[in-house]
Protein backbone atom coordinates (compact mmCIF):
# COMPACT_ATOMS: atom_id res chain seq x y z
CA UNK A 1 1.55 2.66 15.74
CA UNK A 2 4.51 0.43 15.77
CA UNK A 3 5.55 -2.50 13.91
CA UNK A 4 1.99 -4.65 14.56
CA UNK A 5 -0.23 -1.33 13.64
CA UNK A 6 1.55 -0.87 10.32
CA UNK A 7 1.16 -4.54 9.00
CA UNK A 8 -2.19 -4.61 10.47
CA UNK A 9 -3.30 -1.35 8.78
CA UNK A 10 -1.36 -2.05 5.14
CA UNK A 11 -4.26 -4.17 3.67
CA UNK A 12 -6.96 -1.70 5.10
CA UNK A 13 -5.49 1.55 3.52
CA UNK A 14 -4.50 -0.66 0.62
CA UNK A 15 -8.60 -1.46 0.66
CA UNK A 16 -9.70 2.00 1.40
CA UNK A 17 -7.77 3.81 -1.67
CA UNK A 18 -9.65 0.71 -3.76
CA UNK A 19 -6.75 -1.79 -4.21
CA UNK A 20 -9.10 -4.69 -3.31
CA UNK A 21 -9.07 -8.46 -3.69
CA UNK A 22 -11.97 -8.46 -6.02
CA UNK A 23 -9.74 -5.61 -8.44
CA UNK A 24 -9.51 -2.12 -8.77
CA UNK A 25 -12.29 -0.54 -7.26
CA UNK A 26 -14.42 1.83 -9.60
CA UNK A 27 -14.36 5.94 -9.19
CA UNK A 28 -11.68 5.11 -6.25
CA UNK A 29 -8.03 6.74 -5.91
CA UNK A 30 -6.73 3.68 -7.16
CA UNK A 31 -8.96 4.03 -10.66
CA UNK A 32 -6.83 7.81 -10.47
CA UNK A 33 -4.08 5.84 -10.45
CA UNK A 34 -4.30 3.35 -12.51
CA UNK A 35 -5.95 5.58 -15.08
CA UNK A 36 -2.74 8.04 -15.13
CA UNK A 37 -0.47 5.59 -15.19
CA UNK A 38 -2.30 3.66 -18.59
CA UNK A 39 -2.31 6.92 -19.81
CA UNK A 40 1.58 7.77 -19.48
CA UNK A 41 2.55 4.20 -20.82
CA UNK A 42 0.21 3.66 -23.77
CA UNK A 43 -2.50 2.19 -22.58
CA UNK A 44 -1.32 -0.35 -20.02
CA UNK A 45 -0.12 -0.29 -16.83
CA UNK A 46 3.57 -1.71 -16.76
CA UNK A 47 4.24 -4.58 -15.18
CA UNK A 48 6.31 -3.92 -11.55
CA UNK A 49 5.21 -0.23 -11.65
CA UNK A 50 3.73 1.56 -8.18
CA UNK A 51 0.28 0.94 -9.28
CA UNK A 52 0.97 -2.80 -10.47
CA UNK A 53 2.63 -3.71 -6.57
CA UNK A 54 -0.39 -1.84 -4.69
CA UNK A 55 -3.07 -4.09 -6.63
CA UNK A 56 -1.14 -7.27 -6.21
CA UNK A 57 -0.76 -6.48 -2.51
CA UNK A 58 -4.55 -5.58 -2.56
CA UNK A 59 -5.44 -8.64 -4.02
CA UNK A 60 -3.39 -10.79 -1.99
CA UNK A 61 -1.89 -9.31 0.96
CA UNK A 62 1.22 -8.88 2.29
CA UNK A 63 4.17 -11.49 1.37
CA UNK A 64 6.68 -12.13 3.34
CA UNK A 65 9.16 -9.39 2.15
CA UNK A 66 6.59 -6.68 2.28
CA UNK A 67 5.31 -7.57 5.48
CA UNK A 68 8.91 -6.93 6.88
CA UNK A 69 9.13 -3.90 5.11
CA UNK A 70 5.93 -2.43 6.38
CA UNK A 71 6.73 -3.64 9.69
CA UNK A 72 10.25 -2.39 9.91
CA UNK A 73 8.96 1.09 8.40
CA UNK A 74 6.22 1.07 11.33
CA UNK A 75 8.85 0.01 13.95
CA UNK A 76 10.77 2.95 13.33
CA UNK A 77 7.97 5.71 13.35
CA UNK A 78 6.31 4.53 16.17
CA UNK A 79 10.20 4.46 17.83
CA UNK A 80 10.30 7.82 16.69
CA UNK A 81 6.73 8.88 17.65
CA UNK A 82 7.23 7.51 21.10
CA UNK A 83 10.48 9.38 21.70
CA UNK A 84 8.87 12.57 20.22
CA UNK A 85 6.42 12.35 23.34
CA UNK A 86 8.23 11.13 25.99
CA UNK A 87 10.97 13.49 25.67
């Protein structure tokens, strides 16, 4: 996958799992999610917890940090995953 396939595919598993740019998407993993976590702080979802960062990604993409996060994450498994089958 490499450094291009894991930017490229952040947003669409972000989508997928319901982390959308229109919110939350109903009966979706991310309603699991967000549901537990309200539920283990009191009714809210803290700010800057797991669940807080995946919707603000969802809703609008990858900044600049993240994107060289996810890209130097993908970088290194597809390094790895290409050594894995050539050797």
């Amino acid at each position: 996958m490499g450094l291009c396939g894991a930017i490229a595919l952040a947003p669409v598993a972000l989508g997928a799992v319901g982390f959308t740019a229109a919110g939350i998407a109903v009966n979706s993993i991310a309603a699991g999610m967000m549901a537990a976590a309200a539920t283990a702080n009191g009714g809210a979802v803290a700010a800057g917890s797991t669940v807080a960062l995946l919707q603000s990604v969802g809703a609008a993409g990858l900044g600049a940090a993240a994107t060289a996060a996810v890209g130097s994450v993908g970088a290194v498994v597809g390094t790895a995953a290409t050594a894995a089958v050539l050797f």
